[in-house]
N, C-alpha and C. Protein backbone atom coordinates (compact mmCIF):
# COMPACT_ATOMS: atom_id res chain seq x y z
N UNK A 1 -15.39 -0.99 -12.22
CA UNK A 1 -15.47 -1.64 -13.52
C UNK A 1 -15.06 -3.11 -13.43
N UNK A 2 -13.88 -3.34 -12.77
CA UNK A 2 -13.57 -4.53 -12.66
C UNK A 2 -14.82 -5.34 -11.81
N UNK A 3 -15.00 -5.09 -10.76
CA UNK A 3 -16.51 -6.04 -10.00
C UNK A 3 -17.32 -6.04 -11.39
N UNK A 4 -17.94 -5.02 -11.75
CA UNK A 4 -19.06 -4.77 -12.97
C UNK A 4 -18.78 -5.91 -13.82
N UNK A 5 -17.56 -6.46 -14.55
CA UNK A 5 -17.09 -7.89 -15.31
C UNK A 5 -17.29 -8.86 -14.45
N UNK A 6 -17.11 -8.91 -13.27
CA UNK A 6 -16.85 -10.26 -12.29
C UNK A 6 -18.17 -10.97 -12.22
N UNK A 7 -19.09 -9.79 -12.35
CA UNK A 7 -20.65 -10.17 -11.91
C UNK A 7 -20.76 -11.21 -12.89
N UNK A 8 -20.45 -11.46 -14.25
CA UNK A 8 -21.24 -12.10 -15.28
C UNK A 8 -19.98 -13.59 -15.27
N UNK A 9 -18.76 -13.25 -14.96
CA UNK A 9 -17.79 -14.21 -14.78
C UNK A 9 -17.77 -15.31 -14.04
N UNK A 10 -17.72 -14.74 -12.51
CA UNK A 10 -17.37 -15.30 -11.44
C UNK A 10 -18.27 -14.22 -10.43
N UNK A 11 -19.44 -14.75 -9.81
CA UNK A 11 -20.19 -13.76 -9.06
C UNK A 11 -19.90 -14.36 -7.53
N UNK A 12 -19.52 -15.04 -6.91
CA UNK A 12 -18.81 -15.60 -5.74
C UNK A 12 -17.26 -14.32 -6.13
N UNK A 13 -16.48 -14.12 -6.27
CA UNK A 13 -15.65 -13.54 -6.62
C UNK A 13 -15.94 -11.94 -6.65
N UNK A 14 -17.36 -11.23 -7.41
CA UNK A 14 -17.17 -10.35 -7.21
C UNK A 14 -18.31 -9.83 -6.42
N UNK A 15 -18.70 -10.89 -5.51
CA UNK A 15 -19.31 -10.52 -3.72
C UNK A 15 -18.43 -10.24 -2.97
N UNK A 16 -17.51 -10.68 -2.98
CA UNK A 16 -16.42 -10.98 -2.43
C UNK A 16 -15.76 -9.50 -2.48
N UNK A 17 -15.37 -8.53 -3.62
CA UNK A 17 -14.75 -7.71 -4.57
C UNK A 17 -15.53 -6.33 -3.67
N UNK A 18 -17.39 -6.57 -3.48
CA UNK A 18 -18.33 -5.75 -3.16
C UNK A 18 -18.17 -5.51 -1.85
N UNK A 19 -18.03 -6.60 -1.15
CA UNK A 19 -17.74 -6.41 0.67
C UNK A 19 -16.38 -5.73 0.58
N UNK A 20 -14.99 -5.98 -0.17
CA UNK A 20 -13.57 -5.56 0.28
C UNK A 20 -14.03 -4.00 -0.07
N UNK A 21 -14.59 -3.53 -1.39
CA UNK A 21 -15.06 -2.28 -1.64
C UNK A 21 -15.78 -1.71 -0.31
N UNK A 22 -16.91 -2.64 0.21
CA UNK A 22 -17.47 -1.37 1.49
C UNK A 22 -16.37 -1.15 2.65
N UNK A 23 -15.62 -2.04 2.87
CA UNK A 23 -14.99 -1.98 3.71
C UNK A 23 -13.86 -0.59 3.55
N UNK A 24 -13.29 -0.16 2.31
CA UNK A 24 -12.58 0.67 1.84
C UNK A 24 -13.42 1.67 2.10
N UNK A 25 -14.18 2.21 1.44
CA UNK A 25 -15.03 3.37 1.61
C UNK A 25 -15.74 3.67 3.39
N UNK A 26 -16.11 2.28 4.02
CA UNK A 26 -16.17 2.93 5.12
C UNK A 26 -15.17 3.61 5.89
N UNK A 27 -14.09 2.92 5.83
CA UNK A 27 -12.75 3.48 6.17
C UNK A 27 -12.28 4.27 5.52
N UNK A 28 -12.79 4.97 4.68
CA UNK A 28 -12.12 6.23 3.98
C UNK A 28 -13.38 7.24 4.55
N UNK A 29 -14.09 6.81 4.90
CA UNK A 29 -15.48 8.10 5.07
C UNK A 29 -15.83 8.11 6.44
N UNK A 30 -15.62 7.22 7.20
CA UNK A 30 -15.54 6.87 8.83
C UNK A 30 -14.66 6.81 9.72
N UNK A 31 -13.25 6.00 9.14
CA UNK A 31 -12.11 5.78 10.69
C UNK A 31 -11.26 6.92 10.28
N UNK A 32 -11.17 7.57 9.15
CA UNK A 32 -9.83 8.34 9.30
C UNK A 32 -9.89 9.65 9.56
N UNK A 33 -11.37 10.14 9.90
CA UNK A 33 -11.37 11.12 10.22
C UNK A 33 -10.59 11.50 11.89
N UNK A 34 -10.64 10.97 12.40
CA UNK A 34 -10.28 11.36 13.79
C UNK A 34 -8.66 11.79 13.93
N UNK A 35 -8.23 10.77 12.70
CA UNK A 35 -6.27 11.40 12.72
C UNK A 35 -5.49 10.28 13.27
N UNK A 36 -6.53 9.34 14.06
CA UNK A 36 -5.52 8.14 14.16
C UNK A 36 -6.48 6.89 14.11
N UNK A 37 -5.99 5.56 13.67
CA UNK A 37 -6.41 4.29 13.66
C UNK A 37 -5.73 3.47 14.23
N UNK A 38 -6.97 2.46 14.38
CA UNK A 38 -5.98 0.96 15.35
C UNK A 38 -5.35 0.42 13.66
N UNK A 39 -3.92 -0.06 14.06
CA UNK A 39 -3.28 -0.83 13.52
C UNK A 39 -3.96 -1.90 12.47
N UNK A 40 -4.97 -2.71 13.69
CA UNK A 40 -5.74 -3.67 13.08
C UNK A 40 -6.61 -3.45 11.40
N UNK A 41 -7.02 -2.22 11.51
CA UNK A 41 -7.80 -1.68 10.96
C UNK A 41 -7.32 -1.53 10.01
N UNK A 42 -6.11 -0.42 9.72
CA UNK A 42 -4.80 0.21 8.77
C UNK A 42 -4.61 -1.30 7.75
N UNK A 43 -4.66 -2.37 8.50
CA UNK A 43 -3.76 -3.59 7.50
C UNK A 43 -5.17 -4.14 7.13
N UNK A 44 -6.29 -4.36 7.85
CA UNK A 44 -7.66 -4.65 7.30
C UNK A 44 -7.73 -4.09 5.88
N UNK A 45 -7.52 -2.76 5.81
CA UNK A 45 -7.38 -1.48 4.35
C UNK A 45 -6.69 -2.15 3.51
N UNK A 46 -4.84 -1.99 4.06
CA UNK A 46 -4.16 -2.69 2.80
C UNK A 46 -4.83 -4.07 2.72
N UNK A 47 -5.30 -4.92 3.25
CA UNK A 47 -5.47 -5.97 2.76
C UNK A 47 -6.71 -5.99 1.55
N UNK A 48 -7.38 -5.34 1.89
CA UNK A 48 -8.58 -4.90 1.17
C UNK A 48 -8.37 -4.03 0.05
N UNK A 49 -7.41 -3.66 0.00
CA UNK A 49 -7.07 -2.57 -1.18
C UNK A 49 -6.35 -3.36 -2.27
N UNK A 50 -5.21 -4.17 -1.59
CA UNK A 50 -4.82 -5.42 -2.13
C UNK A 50 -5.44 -6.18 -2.99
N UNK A 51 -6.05 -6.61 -2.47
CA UNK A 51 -6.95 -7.68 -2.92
C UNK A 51 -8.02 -7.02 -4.31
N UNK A 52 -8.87 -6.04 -4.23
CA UNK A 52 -8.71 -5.05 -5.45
C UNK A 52 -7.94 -5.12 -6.46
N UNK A 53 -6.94 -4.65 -6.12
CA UNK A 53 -6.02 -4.15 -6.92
C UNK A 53 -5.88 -5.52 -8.02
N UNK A 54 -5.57 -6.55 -6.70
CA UNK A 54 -5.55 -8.01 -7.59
C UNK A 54 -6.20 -8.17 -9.24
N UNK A 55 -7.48 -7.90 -8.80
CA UNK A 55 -8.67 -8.46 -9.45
C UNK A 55 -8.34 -7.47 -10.75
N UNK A 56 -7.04 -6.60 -11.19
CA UNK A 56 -6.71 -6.00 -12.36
C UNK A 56 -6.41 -6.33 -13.08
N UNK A 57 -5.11 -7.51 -12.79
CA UNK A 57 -3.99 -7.81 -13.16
C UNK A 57 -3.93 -9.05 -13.18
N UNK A 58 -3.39 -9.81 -14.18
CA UNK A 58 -3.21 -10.94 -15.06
C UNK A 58 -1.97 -11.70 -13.70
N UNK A 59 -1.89 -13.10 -14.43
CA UNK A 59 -0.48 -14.00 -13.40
C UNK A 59 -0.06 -13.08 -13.24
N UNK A 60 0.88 -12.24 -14.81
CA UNK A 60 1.98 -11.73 -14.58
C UNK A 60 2.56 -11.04 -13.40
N UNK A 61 1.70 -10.75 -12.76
CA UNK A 61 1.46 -9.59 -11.71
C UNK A 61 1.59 -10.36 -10.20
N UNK A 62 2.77 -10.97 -9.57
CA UNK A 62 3.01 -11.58 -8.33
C UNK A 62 3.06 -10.41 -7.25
N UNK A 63 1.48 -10.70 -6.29
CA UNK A 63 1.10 -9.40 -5.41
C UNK A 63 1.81 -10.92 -3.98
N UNK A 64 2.39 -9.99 -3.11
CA UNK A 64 2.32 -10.46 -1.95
C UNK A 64 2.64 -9.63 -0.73
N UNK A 65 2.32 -10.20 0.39
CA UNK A 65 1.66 -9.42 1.63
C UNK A 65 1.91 -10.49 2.55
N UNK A 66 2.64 -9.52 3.89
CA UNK A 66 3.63 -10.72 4.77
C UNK A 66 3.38 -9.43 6.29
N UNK A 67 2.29 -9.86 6.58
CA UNK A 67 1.83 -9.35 8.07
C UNK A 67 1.60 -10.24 9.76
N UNK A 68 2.36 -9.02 10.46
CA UNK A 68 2.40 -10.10 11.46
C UNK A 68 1.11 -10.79 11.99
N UNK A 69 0.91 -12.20 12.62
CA UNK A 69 -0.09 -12.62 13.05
C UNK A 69 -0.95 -12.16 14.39
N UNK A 70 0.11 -11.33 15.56
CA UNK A 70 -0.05 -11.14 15.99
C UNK A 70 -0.14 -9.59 16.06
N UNK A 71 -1.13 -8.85 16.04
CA UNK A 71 -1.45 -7.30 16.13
C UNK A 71 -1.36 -6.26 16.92
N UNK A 72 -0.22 -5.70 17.35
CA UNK A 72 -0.30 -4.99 18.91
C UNK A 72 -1.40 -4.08 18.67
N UNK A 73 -2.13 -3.90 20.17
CA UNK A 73 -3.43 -2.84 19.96
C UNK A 73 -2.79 -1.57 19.87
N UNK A 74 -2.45 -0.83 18.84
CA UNK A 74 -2.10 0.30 18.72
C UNK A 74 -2.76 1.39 18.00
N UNK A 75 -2.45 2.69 18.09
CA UNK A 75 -3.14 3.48 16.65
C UNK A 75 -1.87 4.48 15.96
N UNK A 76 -2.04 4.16 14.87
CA UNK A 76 -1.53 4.98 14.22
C UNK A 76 -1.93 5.96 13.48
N UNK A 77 -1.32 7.08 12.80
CA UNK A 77 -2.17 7.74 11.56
C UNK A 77 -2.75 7.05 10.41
N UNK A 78 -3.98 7.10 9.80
CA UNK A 78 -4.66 6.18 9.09
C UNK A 78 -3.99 7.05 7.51
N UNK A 79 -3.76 5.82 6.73
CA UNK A 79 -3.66 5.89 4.93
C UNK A 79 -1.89 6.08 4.86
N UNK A 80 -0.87 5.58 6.30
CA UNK A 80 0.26 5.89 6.33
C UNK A 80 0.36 5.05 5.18
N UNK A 81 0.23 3.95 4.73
CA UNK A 81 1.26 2.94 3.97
C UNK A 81 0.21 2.88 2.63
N UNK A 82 -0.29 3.21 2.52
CA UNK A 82 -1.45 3.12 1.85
C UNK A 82 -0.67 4.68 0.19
N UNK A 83 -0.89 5.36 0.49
CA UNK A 83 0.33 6.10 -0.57
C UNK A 83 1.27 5.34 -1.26
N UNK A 84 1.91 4.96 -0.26
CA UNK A 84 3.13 3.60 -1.12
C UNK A 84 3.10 2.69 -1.62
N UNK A 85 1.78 2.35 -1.10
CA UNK A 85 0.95 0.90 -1.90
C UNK A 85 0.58 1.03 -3.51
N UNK A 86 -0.16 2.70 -3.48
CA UNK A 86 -0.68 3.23 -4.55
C UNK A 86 0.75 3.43 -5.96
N UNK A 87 1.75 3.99 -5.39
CA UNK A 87 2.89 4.10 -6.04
C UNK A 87 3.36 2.47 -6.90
N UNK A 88 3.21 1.78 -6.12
CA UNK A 88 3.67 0.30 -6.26
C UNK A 88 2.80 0.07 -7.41
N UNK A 89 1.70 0.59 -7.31
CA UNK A 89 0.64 -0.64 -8.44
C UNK A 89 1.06 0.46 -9.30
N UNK A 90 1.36 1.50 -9.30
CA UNK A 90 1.08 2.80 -10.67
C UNK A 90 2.74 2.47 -11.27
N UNK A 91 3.57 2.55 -10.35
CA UNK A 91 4.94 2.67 -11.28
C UNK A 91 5.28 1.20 -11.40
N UNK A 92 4.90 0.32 -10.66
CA UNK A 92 5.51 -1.35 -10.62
C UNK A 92 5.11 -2.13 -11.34
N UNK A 93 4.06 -1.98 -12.22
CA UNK A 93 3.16 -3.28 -12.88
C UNK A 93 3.27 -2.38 -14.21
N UNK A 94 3.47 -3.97 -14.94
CA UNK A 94 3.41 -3.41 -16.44
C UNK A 94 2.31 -4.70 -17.02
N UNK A 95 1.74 -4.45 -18.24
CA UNK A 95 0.32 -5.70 -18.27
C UNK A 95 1.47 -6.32 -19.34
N UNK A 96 2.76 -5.82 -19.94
CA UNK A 96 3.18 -6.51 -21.10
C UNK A 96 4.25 -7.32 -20.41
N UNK A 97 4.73 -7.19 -19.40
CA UNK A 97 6.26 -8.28 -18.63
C UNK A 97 5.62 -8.27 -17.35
N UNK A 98 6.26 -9.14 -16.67
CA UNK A 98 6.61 -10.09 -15.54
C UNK A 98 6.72 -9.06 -14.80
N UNK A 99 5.90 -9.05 -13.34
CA UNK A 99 5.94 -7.84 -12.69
C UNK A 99 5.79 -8.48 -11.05
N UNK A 100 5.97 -7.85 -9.79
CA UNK A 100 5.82 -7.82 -8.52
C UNK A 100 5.81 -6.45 -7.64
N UNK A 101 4.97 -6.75 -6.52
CA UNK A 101 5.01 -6.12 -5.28
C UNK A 101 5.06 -7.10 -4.25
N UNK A 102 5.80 -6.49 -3.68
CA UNK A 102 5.85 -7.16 -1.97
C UNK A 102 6.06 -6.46 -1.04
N UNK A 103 4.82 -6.34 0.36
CA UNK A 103 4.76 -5.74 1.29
C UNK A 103 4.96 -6.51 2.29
N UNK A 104 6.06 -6.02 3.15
CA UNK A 104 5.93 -6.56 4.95
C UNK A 104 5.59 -5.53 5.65
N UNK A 105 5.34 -5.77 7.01
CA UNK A 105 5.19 -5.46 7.78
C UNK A 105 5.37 -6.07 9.12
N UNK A 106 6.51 -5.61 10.16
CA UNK A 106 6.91 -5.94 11.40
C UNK A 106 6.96 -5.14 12.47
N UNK A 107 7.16 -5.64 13.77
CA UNK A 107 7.22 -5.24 15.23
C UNK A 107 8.69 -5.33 15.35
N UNK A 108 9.12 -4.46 15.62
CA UNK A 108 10.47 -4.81 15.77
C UNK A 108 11.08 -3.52 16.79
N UNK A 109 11.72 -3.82 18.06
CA UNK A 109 12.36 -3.07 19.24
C UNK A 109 11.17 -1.24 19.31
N UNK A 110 10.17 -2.38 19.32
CA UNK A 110 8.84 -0.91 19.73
C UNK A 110 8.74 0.28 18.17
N UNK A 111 9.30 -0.54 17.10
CA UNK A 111 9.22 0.64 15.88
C UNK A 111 8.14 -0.80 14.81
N UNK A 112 7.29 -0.15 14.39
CA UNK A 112 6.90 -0.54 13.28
C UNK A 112 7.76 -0.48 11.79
N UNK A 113 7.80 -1.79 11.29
CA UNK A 113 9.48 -1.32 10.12
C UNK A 113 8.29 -1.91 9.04
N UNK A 114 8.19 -1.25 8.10
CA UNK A 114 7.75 -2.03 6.07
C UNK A 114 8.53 -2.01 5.55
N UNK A 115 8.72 -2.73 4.50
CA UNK A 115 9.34 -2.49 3.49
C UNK A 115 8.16 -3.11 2.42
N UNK A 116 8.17 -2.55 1.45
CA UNK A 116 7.59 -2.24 -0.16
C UNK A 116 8.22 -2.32 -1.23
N UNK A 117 8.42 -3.58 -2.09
CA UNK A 117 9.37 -3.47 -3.10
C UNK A 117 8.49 -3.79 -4.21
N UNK A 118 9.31 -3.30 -5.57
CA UNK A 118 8.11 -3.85 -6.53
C UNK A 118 8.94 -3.24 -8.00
N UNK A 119 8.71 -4.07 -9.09
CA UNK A 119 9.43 -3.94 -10.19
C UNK A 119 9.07 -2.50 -10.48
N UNK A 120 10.33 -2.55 -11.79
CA UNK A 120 10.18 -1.16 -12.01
C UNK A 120 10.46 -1.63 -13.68
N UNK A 121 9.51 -0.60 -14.17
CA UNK A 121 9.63 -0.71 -15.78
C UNK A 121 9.59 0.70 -16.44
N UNK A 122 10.55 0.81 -17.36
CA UNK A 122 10.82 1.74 -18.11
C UNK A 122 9.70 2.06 -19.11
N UNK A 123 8.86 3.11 -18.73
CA UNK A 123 7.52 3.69 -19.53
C UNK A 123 8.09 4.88 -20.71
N UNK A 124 8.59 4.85 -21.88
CA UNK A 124 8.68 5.60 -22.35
C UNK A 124 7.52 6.67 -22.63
N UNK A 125 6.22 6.55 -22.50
CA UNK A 125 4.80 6.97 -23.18
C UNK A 125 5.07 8.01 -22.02
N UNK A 126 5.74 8.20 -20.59
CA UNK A 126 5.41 9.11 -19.78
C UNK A 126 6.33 10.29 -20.20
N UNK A 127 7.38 10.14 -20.99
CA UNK A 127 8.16 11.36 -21.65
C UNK A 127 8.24 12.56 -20.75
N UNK A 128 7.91 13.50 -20.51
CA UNK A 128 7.88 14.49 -19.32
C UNK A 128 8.06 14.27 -17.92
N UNK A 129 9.56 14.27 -17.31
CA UNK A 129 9.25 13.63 -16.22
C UNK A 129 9.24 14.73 -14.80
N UNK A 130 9.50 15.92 -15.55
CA UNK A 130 9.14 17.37 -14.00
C UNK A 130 8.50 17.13 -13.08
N UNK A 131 6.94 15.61 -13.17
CA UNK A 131 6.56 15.44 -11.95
C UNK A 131 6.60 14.29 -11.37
N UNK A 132 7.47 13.68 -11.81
CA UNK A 132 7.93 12.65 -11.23
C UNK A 132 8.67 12.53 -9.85
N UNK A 133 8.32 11.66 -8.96
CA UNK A 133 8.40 11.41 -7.54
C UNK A 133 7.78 12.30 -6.76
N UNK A 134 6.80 13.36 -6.99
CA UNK A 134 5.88 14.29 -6.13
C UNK A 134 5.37 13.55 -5.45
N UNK A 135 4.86 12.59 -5.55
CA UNK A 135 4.15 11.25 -4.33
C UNK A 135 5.14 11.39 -3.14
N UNK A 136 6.72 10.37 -3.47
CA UNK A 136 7.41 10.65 -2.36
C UNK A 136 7.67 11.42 -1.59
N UNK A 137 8.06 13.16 -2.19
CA UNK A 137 7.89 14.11 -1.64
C UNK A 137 7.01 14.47 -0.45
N UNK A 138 5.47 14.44 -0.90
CA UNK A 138 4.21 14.60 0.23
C UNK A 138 4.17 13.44 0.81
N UNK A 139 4.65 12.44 0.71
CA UNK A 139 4.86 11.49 1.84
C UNK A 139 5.88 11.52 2.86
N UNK A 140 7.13 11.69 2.24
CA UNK A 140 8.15 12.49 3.55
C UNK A 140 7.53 13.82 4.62
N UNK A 141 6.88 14.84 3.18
CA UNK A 141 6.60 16.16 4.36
C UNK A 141 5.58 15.64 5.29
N UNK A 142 4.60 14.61 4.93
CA UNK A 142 4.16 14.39 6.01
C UNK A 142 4.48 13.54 7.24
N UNK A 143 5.34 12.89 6.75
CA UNK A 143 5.96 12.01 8.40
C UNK A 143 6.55 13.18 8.63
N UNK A 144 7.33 14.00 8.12
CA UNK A 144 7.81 15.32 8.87
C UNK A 144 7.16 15.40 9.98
N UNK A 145 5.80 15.86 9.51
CA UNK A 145 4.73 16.72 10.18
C UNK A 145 4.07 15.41 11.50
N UNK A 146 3.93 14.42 11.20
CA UNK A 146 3.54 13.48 11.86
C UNK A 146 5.08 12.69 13.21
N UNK A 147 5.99 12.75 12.85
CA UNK A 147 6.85 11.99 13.76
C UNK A 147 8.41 12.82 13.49
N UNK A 148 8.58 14.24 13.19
CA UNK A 148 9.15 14.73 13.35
C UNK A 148 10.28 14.37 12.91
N UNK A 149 11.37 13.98 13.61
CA UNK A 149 12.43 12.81 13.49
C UNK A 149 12.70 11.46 14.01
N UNK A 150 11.67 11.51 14.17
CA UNK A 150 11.39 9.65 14.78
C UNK A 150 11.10 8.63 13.70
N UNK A 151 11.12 8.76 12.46
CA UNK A 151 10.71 7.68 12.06
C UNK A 151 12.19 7.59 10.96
N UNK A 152 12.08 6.55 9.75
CA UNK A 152 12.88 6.44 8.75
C UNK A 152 12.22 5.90 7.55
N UNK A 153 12.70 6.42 6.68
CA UNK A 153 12.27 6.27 5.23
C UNK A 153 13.47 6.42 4.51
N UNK A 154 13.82 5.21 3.64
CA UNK A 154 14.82 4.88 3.11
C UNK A 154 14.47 4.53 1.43
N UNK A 155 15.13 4.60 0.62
CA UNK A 155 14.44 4.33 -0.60
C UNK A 155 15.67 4.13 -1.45
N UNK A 156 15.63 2.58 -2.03
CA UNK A 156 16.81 2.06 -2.91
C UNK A 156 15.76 1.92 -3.86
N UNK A 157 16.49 2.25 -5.02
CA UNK A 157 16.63 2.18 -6.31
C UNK A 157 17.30 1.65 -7.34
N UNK A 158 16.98 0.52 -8.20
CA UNK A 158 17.85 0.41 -9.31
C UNK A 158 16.98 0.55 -10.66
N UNK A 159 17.38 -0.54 -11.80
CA UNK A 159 16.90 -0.08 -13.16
C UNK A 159 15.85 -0.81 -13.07
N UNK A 160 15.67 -1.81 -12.38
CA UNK A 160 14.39 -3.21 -12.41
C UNK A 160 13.67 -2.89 -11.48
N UNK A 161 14.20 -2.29 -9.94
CA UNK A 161 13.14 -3.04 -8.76
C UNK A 161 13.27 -1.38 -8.11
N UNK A 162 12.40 -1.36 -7.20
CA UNK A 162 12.36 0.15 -6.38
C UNK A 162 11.83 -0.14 -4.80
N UNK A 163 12.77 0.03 -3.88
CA UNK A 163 12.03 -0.51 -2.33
C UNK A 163 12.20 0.55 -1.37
N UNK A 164 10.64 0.91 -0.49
CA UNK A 164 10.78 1.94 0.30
C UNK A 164 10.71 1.23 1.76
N UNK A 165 11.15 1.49 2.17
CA UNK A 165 11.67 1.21 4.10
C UNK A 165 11.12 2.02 5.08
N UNK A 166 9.98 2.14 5.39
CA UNK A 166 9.59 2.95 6.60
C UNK A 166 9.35 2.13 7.82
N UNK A 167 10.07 3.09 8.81
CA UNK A 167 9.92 2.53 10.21
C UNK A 167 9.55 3.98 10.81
N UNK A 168 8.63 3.53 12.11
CA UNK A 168 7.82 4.53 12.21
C UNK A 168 7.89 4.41 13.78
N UNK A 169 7.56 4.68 14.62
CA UNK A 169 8.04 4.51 16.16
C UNK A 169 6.58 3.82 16.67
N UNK A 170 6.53 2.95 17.59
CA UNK A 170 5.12 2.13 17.93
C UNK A 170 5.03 2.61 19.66
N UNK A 171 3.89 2.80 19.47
CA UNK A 171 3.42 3.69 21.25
C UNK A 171 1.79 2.81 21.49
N UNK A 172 2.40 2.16 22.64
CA UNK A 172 0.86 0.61 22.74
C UNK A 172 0.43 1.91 23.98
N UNK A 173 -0.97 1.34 23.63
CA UNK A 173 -2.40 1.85 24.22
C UNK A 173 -2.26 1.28 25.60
């Protein structure tokens, strides 16, 4: 829907919107089947998913993304950070206040480390909260299942901001 507006707006903008879209879908229907991806690829996604997401959200909405320049050839499991990304835009952005996400990503002593931070706003309209944090949940059981006890996932919390910390162990090709 959002490209569908861009067309009549800004059509440089939502060519632009159309390529980051194929690029998503090929990589959702092509690289992740196998169970693992190059690195390169994984941040190609967030960047591309990113950038999407952008095209939602007003100023208010300070997106930023802090990746290393240099890419070790590695593979990892594909859509790892990509869950947390999704969390960020759903619980972090509000269209009525001043809002952020910020993603890193580093090399650091052979472990891949993120961190993901991003405001947090009090939604009264969600009233029922029994399923609240089920995201996090199936994201832990699966590094379970994926790195056993090798990796870390850390998660601070306050009343404004919410930041998750995964470090994940890095094994070069």
């Amino acid at each position: 829907n959002n490209i569908h507006a861009l067309i009549d707006i800004n059509a440089e903008t939502a060519k632009d919107a159309v390529i980051r879209l194929s690029t998503l879908m090929r990589y959702l229907l092509y690289e992740t089947s196998a169970g693992h991806i190059a690195l390169k690829k994984e941040i190609d996604f967030i960047e591309s998913y990113i950038s999407l997401m952008r095209l939602r959200y007003s100023d208010k909405v300070v997106v930023t993304i802090e990746i290393p320049e240099r890419i070790p050839e590695i593979e990892i499991p594909p859509m790892l950070f990509v869950s947390l990304l999704e969390n960020a835009f759903k619980h972090g952005v509000s269209y009525q206040s001043n809002s952020y996400i910020a993603f890193s990503m580093g090399i650091v002593e052979q472990k891949i480390v993120s961190v993901l931070r991003n405001s947090k706003h009090i939604n009264a309209s969600k009233g029922d909260k029994k399923y609240s944090g089920i995201g996090l949940v199936n994201i832990k059981k699966s590094l379970d299942l994926l790195f056993q006890k090798e990796y870390s996932l850390i998660i601070n919390e306050t009343d404004t901001d919410f930041e998750v910390q995964l470090t994940i162990p890095l094994y070069e090709n």
